[in-house]
N, C-alpha and C. Protein backbone atom coordinates (compact mmCIF):
# COMPACT_ATOMS: atom_id res chain seq x y z
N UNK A 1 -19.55 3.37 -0.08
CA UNK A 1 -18.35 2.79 0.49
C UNK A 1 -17.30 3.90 0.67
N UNK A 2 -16.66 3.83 1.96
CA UNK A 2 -15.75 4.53 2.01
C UNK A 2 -14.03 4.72 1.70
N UNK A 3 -13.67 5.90 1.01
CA UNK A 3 -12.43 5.64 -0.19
C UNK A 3 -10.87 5.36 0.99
N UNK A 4 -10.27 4.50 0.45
CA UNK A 4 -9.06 4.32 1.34
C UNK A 4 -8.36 5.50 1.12
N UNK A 5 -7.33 5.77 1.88
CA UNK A 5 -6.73 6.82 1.85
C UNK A 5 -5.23 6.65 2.55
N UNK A 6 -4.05 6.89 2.22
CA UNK A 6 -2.64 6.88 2.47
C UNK A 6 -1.91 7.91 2.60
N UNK A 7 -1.31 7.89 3.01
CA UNK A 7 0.01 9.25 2.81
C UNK A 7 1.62 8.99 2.54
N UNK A 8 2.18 8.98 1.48
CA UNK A 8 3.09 8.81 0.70
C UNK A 8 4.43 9.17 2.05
N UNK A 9 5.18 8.75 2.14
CA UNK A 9 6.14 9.25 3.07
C UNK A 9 7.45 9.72 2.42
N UNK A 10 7.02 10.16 1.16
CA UNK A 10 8.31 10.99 0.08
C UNK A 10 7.77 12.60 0.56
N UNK A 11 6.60 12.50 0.46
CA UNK A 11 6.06 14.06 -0.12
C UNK A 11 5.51 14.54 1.20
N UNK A 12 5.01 13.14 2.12
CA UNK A 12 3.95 13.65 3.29
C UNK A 12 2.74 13.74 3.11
N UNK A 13 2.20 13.82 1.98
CA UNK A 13 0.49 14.07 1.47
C UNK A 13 -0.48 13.15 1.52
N UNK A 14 -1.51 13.42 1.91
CA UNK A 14 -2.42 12.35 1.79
C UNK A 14 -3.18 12.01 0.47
N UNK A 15 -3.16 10.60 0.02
CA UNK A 15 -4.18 10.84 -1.69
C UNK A 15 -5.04 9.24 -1.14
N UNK A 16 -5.91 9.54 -2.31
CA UNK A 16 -6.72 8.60 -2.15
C UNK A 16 -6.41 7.07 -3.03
N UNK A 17 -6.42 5.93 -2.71
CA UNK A 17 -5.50 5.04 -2.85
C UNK A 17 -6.81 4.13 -4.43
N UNK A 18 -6.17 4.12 -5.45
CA UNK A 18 -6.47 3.67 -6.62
C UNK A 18 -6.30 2.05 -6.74
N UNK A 19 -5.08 1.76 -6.14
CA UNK A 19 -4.09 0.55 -6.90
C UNK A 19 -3.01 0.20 -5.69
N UNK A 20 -3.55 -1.31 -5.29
CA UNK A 20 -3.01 -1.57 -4.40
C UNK A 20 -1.36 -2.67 -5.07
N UNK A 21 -0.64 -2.75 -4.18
CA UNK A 21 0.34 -3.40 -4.91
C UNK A 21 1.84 -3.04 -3.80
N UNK A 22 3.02 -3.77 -4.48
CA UNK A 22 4.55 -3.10 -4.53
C UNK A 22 4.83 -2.00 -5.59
N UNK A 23 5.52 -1.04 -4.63
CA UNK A 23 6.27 -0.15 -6.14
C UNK A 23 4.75 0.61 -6.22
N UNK A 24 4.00 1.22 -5.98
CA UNK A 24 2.94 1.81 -6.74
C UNK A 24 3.62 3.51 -6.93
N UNK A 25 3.01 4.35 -7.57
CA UNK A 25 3.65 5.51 -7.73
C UNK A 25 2.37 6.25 -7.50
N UNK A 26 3.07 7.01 -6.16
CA UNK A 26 2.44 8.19 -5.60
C UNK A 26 1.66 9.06 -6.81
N UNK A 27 0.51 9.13 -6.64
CA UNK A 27 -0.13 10.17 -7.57
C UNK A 27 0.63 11.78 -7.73
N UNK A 28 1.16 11.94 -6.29
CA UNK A 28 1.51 13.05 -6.10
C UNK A 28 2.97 13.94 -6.37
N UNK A 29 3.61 12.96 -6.24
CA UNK A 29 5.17 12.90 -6.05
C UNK A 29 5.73 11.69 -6.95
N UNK A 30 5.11 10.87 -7.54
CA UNK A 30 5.79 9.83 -8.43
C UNK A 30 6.66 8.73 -7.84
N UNK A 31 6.52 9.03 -6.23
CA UNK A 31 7.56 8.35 -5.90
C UNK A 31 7.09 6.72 -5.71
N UNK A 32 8.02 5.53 -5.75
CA UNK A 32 7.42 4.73 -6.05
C UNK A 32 7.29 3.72 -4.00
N UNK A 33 6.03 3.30 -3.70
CA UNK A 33 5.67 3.30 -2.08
C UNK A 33 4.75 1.77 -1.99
N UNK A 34 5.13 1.03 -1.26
CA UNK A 34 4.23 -0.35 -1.04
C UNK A 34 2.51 0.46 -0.31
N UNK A 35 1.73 -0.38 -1.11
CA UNK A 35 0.47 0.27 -0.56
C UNK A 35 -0.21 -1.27 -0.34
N UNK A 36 -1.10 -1.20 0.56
CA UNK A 36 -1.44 -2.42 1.36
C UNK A 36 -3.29 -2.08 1.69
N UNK A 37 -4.32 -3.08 1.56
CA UNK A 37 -5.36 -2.69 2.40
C UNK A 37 -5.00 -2.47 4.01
N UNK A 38 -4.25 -3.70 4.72
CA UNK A 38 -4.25 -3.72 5.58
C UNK A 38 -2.94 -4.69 5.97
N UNK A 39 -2.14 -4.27 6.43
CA UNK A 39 -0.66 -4.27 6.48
C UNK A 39 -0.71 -5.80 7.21
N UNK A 40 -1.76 -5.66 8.45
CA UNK A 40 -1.23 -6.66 9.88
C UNK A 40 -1.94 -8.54 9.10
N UNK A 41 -2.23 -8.61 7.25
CA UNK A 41 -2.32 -9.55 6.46
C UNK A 41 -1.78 -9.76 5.56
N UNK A 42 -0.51 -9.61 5.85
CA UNK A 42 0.98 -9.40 4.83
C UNK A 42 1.77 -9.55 5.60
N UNK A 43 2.87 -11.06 5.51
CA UNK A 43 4.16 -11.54 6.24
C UNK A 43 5.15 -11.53 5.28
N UNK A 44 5.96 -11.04 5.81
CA UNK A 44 7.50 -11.40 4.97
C UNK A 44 8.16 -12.53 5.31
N UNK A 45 8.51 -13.57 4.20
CA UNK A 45 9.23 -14.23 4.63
C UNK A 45 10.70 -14.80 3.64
N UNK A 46 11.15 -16.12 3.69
CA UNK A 46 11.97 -16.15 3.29
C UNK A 46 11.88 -16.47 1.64
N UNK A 47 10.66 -16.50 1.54
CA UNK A 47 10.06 -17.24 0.13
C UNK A 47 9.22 -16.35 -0.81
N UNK A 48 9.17 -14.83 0.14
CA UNK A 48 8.05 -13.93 -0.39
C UNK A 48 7.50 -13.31 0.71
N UNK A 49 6.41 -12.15 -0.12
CA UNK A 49 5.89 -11.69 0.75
C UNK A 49 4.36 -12.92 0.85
N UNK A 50 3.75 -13.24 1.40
CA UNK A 50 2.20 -13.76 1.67
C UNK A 50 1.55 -13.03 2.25
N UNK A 51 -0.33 -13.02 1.43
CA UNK A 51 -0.92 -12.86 2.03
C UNK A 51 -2.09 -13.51 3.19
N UNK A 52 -2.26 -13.28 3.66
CA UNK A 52 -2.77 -14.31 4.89
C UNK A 52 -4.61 -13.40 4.91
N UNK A 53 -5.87 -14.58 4.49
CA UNK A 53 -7.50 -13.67 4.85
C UNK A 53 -7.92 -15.05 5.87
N UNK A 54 -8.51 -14.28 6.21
CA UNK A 54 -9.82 -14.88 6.97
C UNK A 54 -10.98 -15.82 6.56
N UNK A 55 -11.11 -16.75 6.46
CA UNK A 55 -12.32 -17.30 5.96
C UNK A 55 -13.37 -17.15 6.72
């Protein structure tokens, strides 16, 4: 399987993504960055964020 991968937009770097979540902290830079599998299954709304799959 192939490893996800992100790039922190504190530092610019690319790392390989452990721990998906809010707030996660850059391996690299500590800085703290929303990390997502896939962004376009995540709505913001007035009640939260939701996630929205596919059955």
């Amino acid at each position: 399987m192939e490893e996800d991968r992100a790039t922190c937009p504190y530092c610019s770097k690319e790392f390989v993504v452990v721990e998906y979540g809010y707030r996660v902290k850059c391996p690299l830079c500590r800085g703290r960055i929303d990390v997502f599998p896939d962004s376009k299954y995540y709505i913001d709304t007035p009640f939260g964020v939701i996630g929205i799959w596919k059955l």
